[in-house]
N, C-alpha and C. Protein backbone atom coordinates (compact mmCIF):
# COMPACT_ATOMS: atom_id res chain seq x y z
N UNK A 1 51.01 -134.20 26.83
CA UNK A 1 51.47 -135.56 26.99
C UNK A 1 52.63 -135.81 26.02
N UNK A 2 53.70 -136.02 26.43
CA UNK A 2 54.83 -136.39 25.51
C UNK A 2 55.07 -138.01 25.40
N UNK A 3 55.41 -138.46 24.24
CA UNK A 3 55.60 -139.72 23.93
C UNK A 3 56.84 -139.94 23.67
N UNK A 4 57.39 -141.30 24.63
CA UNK A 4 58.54 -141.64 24.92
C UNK A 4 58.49 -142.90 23.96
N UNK A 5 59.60 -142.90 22.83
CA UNK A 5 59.57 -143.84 21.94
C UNK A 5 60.00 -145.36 22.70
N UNK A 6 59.86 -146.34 21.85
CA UNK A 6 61.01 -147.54 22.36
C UNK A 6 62.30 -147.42 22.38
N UNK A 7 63.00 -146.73 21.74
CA UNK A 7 64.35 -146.41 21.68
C UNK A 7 64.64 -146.04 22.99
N UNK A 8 64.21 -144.59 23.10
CA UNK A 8 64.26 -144.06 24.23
C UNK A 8 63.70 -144.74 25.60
N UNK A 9 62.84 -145.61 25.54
CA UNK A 9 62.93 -146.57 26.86
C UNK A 9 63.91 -147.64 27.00
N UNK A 10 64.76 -148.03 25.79
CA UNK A 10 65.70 -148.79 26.09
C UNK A 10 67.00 -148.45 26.55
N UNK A 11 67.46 -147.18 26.06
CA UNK A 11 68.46 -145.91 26.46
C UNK A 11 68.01 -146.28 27.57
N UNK A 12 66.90 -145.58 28.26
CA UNK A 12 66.84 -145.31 30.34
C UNK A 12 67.51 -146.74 30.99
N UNK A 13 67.36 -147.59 29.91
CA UNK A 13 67.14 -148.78 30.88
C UNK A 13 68.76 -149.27 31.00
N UNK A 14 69.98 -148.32 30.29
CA UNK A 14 71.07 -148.27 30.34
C UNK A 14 71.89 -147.72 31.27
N UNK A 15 72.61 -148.40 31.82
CA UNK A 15 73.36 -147.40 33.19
C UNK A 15 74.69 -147.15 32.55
N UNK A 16 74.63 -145.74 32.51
CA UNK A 16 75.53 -145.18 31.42
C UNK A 16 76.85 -145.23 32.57
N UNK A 17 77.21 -145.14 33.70
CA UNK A 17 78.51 -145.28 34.57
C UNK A 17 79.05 -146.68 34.27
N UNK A 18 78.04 -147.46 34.17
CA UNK A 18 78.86 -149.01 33.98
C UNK A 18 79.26 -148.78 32.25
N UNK A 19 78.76 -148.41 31.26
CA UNK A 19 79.00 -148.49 30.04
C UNK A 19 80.16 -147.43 29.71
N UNK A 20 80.30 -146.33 30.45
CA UNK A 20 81.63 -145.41 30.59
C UNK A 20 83.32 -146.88 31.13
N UNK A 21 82.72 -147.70 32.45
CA UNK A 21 83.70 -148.71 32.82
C UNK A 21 84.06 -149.34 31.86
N UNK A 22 82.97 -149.57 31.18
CA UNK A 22 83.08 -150.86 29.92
C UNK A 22 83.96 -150.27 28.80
N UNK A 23 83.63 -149.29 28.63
CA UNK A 23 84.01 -148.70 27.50
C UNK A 23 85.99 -147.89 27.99
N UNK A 24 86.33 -147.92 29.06
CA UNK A 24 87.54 -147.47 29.63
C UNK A 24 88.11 -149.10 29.62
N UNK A 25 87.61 -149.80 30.36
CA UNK A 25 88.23 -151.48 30.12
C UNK A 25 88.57 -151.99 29.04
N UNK A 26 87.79 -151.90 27.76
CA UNK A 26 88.11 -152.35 26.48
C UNK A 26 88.62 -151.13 25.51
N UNK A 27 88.91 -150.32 26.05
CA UNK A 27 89.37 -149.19 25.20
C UNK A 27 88.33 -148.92 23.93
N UNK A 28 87.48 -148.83 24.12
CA UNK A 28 86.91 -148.84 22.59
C UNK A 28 87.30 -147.20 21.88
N UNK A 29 87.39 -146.41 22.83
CA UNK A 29 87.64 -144.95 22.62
C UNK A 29 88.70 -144.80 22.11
N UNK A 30 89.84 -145.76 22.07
CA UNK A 30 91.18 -145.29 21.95
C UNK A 30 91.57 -144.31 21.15
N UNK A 31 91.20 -144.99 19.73
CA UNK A 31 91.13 -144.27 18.42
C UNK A 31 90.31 -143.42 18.11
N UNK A 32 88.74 -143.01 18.41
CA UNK A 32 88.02 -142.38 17.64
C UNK A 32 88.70 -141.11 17.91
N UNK A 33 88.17 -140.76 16.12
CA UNK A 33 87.96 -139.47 15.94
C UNK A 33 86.76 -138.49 15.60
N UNK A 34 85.44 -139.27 15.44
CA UNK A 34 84.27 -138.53 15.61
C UNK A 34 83.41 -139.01 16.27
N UNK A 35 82.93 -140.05 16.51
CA UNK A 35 81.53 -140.40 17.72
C UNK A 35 82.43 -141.15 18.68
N UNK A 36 82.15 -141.00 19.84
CA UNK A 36 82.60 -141.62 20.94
C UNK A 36 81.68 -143.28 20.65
N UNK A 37 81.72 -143.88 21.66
CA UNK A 37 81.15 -144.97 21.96
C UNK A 37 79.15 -144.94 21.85
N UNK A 38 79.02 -143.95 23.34
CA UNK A 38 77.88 -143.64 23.44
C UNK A 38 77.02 -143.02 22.14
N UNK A 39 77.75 -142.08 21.65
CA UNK A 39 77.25 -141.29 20.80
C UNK A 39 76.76 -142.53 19.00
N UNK A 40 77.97 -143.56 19.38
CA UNK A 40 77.42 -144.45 18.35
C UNK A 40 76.48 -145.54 18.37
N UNK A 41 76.46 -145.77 20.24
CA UNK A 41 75.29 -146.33 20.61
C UNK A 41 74.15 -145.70 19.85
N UNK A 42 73.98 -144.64 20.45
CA UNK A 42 72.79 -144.00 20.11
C UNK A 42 72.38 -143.33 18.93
């Protein structure tokens, strides 16, 4: 039996194609140079 934290049920509950849009619309990526967006989500 593996246990799925709260974190990790709030991640699933993310639709990562709309947050890729979001994240191309507001440029948040423009600049980085070590965590992307997602990666600082998480």
């Amino acid at each position: 039996m593996s246990k799925i934290t709260l974190f990790g049920q709030i991640i699933q509950k993310l639709d990562r194609s709309i947050f890729k849009i979001l994240v191309k619309n507001h440029q948040t990526d423009k600049h980085q140079k070590g965590f992307d967006s997602w990666s600082h989500l998480t």
